[in-house]
Protein backbone atom coordinates (compact mmCIF):
# COMPACT_ATOMS: atom_id res chain seq x y z
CA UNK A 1 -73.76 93.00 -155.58
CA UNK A 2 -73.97 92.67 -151.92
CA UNK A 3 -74.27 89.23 -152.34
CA UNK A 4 -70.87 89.02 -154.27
CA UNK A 5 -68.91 91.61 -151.92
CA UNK A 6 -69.95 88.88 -148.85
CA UNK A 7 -68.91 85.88 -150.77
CA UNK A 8 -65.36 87.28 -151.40
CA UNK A 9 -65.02 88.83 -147.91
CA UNK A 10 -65.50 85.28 -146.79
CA UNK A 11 -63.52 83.68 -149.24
CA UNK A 12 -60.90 86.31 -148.04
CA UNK A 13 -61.34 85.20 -144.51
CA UNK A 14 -61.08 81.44 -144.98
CA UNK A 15 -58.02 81.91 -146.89
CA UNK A 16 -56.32 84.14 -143.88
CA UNK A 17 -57.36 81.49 -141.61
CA UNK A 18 -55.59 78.89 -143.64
CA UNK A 19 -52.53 80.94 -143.57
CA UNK A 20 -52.71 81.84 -140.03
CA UNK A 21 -49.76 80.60 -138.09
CA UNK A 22 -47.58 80.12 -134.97
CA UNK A 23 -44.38 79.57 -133.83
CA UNK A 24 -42.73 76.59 -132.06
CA UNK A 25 -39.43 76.41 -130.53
CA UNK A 26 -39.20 73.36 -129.93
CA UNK A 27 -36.75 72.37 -126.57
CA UNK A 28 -36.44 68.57 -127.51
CA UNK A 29 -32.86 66.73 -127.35
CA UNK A 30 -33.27 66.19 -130.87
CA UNK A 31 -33.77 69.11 -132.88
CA UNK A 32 -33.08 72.20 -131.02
CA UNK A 33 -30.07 73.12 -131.37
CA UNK A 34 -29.43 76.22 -128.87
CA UNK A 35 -31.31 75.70 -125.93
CA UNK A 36 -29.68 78.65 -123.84
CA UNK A 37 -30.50 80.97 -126.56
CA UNK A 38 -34.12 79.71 -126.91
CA UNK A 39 -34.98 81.48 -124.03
CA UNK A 40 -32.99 84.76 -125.22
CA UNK A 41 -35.96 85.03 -128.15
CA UNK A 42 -38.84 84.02 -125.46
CA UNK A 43 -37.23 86.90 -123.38
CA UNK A 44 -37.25 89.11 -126.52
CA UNK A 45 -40.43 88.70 -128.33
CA UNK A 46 -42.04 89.17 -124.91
CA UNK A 47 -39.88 92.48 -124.55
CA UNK A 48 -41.93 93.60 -128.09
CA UNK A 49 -45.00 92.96 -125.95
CA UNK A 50 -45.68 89.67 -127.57
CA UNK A 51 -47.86 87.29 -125.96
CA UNK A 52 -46.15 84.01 -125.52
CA UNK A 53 -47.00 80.61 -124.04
CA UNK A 54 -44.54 77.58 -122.02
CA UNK A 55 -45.92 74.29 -123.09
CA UNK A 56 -44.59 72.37 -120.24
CA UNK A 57 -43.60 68.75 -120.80
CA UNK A 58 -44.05 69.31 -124.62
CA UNK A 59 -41.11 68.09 -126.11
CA UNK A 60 -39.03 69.58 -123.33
CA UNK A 61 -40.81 72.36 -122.42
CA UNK A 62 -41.00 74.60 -125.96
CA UNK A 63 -42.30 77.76 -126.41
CA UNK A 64 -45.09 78.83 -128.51
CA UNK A 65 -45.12 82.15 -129.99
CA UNK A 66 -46.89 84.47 -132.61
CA UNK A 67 -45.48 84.12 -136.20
CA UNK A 68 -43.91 87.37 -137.19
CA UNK A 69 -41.26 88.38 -139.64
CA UNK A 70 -39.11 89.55 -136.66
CA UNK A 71 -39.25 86.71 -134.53
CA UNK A 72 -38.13 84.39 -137.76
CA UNK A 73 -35.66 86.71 -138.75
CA UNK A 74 -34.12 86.96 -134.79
CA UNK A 75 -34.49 83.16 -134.65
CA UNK A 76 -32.33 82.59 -137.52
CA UNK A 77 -29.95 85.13 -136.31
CA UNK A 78 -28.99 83.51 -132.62
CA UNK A 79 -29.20 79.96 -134.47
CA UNK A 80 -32.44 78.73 -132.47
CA UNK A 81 -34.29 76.18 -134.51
CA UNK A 82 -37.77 76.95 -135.05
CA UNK A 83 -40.58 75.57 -136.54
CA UNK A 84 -43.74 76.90 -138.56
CA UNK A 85 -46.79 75.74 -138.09
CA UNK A 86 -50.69 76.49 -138.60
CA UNK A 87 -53.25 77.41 -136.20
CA UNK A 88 -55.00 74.22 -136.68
CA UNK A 89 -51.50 72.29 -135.64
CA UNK A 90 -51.43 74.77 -132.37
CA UNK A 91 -54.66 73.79 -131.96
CA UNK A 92 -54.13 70.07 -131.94
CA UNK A 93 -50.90 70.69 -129.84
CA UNK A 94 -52.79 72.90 -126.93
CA UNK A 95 -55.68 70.11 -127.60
CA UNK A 96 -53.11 67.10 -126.98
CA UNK A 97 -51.47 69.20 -123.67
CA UNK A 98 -55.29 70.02 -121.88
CA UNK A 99 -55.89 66.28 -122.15
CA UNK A 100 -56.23 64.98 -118.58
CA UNK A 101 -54.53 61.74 -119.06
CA UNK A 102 -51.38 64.22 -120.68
CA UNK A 103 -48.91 65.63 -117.57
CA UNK A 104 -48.23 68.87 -119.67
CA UNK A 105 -49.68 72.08 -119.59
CA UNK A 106 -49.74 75.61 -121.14
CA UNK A 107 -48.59 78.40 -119.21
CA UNK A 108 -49.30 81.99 -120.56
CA UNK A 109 -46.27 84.38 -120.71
CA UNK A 110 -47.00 88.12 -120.29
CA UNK A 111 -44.30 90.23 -119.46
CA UNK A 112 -40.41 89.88 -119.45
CA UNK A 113 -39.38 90.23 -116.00
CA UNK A 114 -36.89 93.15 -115.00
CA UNK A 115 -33.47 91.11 -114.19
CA UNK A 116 -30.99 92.45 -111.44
CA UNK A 117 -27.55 90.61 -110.46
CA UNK A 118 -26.31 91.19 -107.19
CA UNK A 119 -22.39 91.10 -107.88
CA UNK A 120 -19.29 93.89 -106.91
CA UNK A 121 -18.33 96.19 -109.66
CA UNK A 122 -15.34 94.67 -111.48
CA UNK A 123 -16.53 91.00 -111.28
CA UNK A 124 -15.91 89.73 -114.92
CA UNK A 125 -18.75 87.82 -116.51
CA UNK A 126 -17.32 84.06 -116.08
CA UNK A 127 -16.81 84.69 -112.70
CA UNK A 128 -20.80 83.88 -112.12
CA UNK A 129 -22.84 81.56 -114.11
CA UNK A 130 -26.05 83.35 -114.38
CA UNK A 131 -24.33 86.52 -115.64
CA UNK A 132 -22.67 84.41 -118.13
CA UNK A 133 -25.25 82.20 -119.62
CA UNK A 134 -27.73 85.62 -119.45
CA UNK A 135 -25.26 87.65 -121.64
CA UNK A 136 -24.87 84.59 -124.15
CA UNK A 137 -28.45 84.50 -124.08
CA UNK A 138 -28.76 87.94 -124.57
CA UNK A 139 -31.25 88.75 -121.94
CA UNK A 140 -30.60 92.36 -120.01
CA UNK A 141 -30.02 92.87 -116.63
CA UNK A 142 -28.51 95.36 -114.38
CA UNK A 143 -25.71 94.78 -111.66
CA UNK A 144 -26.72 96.05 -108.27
CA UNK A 145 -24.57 95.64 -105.39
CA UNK A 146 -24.59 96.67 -101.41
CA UNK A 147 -25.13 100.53 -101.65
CA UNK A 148 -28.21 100.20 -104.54
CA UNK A 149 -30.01 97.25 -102.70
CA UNK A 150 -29.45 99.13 -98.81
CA UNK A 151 -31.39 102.37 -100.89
CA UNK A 152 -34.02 100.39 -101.73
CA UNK A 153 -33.31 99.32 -105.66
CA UNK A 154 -34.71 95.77 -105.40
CA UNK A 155 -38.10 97.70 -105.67
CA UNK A 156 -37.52 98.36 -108.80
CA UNK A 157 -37.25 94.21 -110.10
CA UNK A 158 -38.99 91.30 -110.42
CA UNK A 159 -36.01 88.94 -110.27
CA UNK A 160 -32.24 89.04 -108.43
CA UNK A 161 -29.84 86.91 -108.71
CA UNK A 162 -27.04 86.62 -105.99
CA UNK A 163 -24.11 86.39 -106.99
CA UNK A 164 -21.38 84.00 -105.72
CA UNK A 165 -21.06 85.81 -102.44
CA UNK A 166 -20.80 85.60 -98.50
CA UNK A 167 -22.91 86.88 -96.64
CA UNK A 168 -22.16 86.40 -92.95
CA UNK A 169 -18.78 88.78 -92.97
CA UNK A 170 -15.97 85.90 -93.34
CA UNK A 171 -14.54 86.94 -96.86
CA UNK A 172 -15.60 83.86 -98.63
CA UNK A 173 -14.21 81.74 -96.23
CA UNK A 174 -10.60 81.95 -97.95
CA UNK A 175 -8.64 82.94 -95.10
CA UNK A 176 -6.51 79.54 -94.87
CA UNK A 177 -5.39 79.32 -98.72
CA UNK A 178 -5.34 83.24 -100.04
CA UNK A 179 -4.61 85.13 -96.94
CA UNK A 180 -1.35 85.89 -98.32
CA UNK A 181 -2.81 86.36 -101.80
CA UNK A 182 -2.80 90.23 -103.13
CA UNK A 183 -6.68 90.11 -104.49
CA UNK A 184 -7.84 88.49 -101.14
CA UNK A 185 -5.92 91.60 -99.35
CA UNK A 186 -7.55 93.95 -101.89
CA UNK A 187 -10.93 92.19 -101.79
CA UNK A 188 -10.70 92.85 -97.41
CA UNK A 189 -9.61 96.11 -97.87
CA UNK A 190 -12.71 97.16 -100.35
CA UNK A 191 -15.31 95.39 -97.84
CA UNK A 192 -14.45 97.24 -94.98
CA UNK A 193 -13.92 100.36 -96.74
CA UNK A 194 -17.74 99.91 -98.26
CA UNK A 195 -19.33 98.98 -94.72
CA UNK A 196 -17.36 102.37 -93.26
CA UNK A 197 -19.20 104.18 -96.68
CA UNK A 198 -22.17 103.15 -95.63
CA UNK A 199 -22.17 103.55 -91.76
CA UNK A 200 -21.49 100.08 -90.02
CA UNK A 201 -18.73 99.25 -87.86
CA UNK A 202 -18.23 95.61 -89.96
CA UNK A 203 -18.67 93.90 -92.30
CA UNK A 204 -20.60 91.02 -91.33
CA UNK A 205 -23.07 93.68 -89.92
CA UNK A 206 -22.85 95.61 -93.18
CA UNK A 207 -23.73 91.87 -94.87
CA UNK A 208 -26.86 91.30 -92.92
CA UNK A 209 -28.33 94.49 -92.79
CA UNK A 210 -27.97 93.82 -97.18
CA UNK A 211 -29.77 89.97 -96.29
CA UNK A 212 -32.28 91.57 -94.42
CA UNK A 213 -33.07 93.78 -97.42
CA UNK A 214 -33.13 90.90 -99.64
CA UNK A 215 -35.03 88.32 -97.55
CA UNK A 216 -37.83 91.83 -97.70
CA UNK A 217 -37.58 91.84 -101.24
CA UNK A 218 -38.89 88.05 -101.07
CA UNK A 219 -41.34 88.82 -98.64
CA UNK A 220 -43.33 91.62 -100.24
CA UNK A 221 -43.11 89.21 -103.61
CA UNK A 222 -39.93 89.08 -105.25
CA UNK A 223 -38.04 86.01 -106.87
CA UNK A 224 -34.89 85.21 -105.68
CA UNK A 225 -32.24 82.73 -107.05
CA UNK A 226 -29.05 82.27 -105.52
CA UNK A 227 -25.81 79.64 -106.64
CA UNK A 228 -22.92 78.48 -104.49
CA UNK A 229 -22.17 79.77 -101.62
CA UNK A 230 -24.65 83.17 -101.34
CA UNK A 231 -27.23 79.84 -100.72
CA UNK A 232 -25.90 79.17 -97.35
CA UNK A 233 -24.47 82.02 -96.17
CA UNK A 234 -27.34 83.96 -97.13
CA UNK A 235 -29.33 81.63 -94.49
CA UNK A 236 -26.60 81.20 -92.15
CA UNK A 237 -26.92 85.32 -91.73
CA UNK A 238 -29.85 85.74 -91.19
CA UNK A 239 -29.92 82.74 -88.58
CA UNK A 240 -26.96 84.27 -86.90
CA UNK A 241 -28.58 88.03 -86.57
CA UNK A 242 -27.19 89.93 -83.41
CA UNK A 243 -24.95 86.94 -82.82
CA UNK A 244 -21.22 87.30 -83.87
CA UNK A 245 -19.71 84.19 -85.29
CA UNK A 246 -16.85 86.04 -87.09
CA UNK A 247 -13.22 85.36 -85.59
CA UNK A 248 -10.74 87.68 -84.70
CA UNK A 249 -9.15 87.88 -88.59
CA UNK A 250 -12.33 88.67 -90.14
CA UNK A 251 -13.87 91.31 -87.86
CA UNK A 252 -10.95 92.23 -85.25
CA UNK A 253 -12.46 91.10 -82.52
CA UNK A 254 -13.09 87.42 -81.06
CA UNK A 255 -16.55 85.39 -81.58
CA UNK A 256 -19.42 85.10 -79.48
CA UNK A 257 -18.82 82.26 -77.08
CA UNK A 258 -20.74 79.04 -77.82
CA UNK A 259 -22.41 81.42 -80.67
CA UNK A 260 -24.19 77.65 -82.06
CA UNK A 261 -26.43 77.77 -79.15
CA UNK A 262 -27.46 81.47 -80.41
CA UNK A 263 -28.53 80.57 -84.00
CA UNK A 264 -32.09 81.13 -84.82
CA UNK A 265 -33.58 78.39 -87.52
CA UNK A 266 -37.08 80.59 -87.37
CA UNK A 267 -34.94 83.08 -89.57
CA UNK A 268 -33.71 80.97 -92.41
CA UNK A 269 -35.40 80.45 -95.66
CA UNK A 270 -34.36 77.19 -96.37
CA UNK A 271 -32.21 75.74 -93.71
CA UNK A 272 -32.71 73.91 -90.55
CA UNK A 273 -30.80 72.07 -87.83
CA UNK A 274 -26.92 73.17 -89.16
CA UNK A 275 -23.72 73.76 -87.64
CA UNK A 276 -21.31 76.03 -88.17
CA UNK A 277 -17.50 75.58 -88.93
CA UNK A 278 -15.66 77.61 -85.88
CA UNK A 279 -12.37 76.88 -87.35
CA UNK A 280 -11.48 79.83 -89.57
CA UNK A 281 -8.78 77.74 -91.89
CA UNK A 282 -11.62 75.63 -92.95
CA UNK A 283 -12.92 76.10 -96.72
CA UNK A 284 -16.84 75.50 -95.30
CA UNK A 285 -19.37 77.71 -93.79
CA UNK A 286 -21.06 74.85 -92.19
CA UNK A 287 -22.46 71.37 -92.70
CA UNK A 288 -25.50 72.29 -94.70
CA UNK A 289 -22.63 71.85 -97.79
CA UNK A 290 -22.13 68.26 -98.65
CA UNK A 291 -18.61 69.08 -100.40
CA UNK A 292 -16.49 67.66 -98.22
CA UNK A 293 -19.34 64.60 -97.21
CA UNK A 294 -19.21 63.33 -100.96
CA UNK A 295 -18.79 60.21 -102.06
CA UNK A 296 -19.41 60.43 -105.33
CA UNK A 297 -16.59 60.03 -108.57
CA UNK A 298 -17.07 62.85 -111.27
CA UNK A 299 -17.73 60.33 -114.06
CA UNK A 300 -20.63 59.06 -111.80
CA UNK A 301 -21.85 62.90 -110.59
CA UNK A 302 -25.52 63.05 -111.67
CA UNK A 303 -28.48 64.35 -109.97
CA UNK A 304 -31.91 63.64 -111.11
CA UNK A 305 -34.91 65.95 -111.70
CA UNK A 306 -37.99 65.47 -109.41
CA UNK A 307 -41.46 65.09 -111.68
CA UNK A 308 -44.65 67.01 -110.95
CA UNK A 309 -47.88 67.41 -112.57
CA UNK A 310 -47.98 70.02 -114.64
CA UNK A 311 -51.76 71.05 -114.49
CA UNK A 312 -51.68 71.04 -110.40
CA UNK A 313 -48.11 72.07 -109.60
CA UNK A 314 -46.78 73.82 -112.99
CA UNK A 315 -44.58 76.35 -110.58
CA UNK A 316 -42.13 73.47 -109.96
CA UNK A 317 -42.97 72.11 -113.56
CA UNK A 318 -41.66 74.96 -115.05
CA UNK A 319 -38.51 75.44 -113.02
CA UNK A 320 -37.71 71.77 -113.89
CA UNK A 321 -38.35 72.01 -117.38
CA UNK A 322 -35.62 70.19 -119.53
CA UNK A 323 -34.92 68.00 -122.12
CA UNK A 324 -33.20 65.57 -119.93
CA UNK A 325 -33.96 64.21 -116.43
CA UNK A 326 -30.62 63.40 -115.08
CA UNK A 327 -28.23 66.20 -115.26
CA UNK A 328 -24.64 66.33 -114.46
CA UNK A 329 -23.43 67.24 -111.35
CA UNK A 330 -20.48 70.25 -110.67
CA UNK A 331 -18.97 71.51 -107.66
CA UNK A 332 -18.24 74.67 -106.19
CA UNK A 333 -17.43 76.18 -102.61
CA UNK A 334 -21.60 74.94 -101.72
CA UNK A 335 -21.79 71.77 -104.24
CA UNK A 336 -25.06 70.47 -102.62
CA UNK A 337 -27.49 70.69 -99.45
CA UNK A 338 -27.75 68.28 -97.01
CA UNK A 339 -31.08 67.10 -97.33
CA UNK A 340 -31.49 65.93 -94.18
CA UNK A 341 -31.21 70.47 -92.97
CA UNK A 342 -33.60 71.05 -95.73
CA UNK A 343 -37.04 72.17 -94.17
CA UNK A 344 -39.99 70.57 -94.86
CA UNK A 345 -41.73 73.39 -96.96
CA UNK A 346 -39.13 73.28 -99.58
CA UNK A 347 -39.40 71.68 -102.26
CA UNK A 348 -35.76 69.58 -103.62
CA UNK A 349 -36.67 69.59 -107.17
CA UNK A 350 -32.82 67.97 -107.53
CA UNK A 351 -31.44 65.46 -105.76
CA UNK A 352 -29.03 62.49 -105.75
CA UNK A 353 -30.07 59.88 -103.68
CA UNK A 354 -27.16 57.63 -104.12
CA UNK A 355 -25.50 60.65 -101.60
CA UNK A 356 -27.92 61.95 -99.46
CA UNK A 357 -27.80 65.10 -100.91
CA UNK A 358 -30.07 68.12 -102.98
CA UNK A 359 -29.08 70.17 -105.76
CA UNK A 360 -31.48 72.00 -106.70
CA UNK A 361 -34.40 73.48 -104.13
CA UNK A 362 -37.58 76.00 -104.23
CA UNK A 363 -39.78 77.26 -101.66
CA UNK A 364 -41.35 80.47 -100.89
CA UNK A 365 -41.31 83.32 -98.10
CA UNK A 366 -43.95 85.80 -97.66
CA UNK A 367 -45.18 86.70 -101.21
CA UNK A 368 -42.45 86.10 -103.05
CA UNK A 369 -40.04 82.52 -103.74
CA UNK A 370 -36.82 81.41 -103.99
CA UNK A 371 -34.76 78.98 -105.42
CA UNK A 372 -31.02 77.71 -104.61
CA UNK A 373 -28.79 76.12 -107.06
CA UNK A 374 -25.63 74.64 -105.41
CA UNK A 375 -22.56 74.33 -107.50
CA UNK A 376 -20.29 77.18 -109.10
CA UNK A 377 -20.69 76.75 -112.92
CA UNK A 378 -22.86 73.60 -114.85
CA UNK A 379 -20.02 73.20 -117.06
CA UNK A 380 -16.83 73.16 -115.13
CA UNK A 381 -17.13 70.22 -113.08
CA UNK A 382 -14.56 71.86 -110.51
CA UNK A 383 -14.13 75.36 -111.18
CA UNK A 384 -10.97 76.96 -109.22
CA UNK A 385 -9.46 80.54 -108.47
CA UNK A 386 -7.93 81.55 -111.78
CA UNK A 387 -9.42 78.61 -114.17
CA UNK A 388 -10.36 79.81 -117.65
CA UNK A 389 -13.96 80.92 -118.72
CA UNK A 390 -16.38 78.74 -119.84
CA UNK A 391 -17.63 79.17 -123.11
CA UNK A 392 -20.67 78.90 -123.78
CA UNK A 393 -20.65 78.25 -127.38
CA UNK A 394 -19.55 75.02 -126.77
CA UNK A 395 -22.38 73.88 -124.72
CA UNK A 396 -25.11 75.67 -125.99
CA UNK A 397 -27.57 72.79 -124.94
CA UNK A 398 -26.43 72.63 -121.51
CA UNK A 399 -29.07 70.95 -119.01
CA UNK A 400 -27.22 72.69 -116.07
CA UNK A 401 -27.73 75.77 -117.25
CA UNK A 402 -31.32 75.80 -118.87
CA UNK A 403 -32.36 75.35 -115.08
CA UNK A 404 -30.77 78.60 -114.31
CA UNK A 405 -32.72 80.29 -117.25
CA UNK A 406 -36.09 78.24 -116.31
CA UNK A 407 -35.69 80.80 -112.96
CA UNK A 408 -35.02 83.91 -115.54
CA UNK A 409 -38.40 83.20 -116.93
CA UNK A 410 -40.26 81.99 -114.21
CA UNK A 411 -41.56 85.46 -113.22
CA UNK A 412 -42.99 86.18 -116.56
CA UNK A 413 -45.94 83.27 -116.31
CA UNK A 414 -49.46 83.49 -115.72
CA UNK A 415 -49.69 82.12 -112.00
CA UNK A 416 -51.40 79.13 -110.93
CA UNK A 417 -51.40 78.39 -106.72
CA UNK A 418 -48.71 75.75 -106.10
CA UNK A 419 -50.69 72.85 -104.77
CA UNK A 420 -47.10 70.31 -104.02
């Protein structure tokens, strides 16, 4: 009898194991066919304290997770293509990736990172790329702005994105086309009215005592990712702390003379070796931006993603994950980076060559990292004042943006020590 009962409990065993199964989302060209939202289900099923794993360089970086009603059923209701398959075919994937002569690698996904966006109340969702493609993606985060991050909030994240913003007091730089223009007037007016809320004479002081904050939450081991122009002027703040580069129009009194010779590079994050614009009608914080130094048509704009090995470097890896190498380029008020002001302990994981200029950078400060972006939005190639949200339906395999959500998810991963 005992005899029987162990023969059918191992009969019963066999046959789970031959049932036993994974999930693949699979981030090919080819067959998946939402990208963006891809990520919105890794995000999820690691909200439902799934386990989940990045195979990086596998078919463009797909995700492996544990089969579950749920997870098919949410797959098949955001439209991301999935794929069922056993435990033995996981096996002979993970077996194909930990192959030395393979440049892929599995990276372990624990915990869904908690997502702030650093952006003023009112902002409307298409005014900032990450806030758009992370609502289409459906991954939550919480806006925070100058009065939550000054009382400490950032303590309470893993991840912050900054928002298209300026950081060094100047108003975004607008004052020779919008001066006139009521929502520059109203924007002025609610600056000034928030510094004199929270006890600072300016602005620009206001700004940098909110940079300061920031750069800390880097330090003691935050993740930072910032687009546009809150890459430069973050850096350009905290360069120019105790100096005052801000003209009469911006903070009512004039600039520091010969205020250039006062910048500190030991400050920045990223930065080295720039000047700053001292006319105030100029659209340009400084020349770290390579917007007005292009020479580059739009049908031409591409920028190409830099390779690593996954098993030594997979921090780098897995912020360059795509199914593409050579993505195309977009502009905003910070299109690019110099690459000749880029430190040497960043990384430009994005550059075009043909223009001297990087995209797309990484490096780290203290415990924590950071990552700039330049460009407004991946998928309006010159986005304006006033132009017409992007939707995202209609580019819901967007290379541009999967590098802003390989940042989202960046936090969640097993760490290995960046050896680049």
């Amino acid at each position: 009898m005992l005899k029987k009962q162990f023969i059918l409990l191992l009969f019963l065993m066999v046959s789970f194991a031959g049932r036993a199964s994974m999930i693949l989302i699979p981030m090919d060209e080819s067959t998946q066919q939402n990208h963006l939202k891809a990520y919105g289900i890794t995000y999820w099923v690691l909200e439902k304290n799934y386990k989940a794993s990045w195979l990086l360089n596998y078919r463009g970086g797909s995700f492996l997770l544990p089969d579950a009603e749920e997870i098919r059923r949410e797959c098949q209701i955001r439209g991301v293509t999935f794929e069922v398959i056993s435990d033995g075919e996981a096996k002979s994937i993970q077996d194909e990736i930990s192959s030395p002569s393979q440049n892929m690698e599995t990276v372990v996904l624990e915990k869904a990172p908690k997502i702030a966006v650093y952006t003023p109340v009112g902002k409307k969702p298409w005014d900032d790329a990450v806030t758009l493609v992370l609502t289409y993606a459906e991954i939550p985060f919480e806006k925070i702005y100058d009065e939550e991050v000054l009382n400490d909030a950032l303590l309470l994240y893993d991840w912050l994105h900054l928002h298209h913003e300026d950081f060094t007091g100047q108003y975004g730089r607008f004052f020779g086309a919008y001066r006139n223009a009521p929502w520059y007037i109203e924007q002025k007016k609610e600056a000034e009215e928030l510094a004199t809320k929270l006890g600072y004479s300016k602005v620009s002081e206001e700004k940098l005592a909110v940079a300061n904050k920031i750069r800390d939450f880097v330090i003691g081991g935050g993740f930072m990712f910032a687009m546009c122009s809150a890459t430069d002027s973050f850096d350009i703040a905290l360069s120019a702390d105790g100096v005052d580069i801000c003209e009469t129009m911006f903070d009512g009194d004039p600039s520091d003379p010969n205020y250039q010779a006062s910048i500190d590079y030991n400050k920045t994050m990223a930065f080295k070796d720039f000047h700053l614009e001292r006319n105030p009608v100029v659209y340009e914080f400084s020349d770290i931006d390579m917007t007005t130094k292009r020479k580059v048509l739009m049908d031409n704009d591409y920028f190409t993603l830099m390779e690593y090995s996954a098993k030594w470097d997979p921090i780098p890896t897995m912020l360059c994950q795509n199914h593409t190498q050579l993505v195309k380029g977009f502009m905003g008020q910070t299109t690019s980076f110099d690459e000749s002001l880029v430190k040497s302990n960043v990384l430009i994981m994005g550059q075009n060559l043909q223009n001297g200029e990087a995209r797309y950078i990484h490096g780290t400060k203290g415990k924590g990292m950071f990552t700039f972006y330049g460009g407004h939005d991946p998928e309006d190639y010159q986005h304006r004042v006033g132009d017409a949200p992007t939707v995202l339906d209609l580019h819901p395999n967007s290379p541009g943006y999967r590098l802003i959500l390989n940042n989202v998810l960046f936090p969640a991963a097993r760490k290995k020590k960046l050896k680049t």
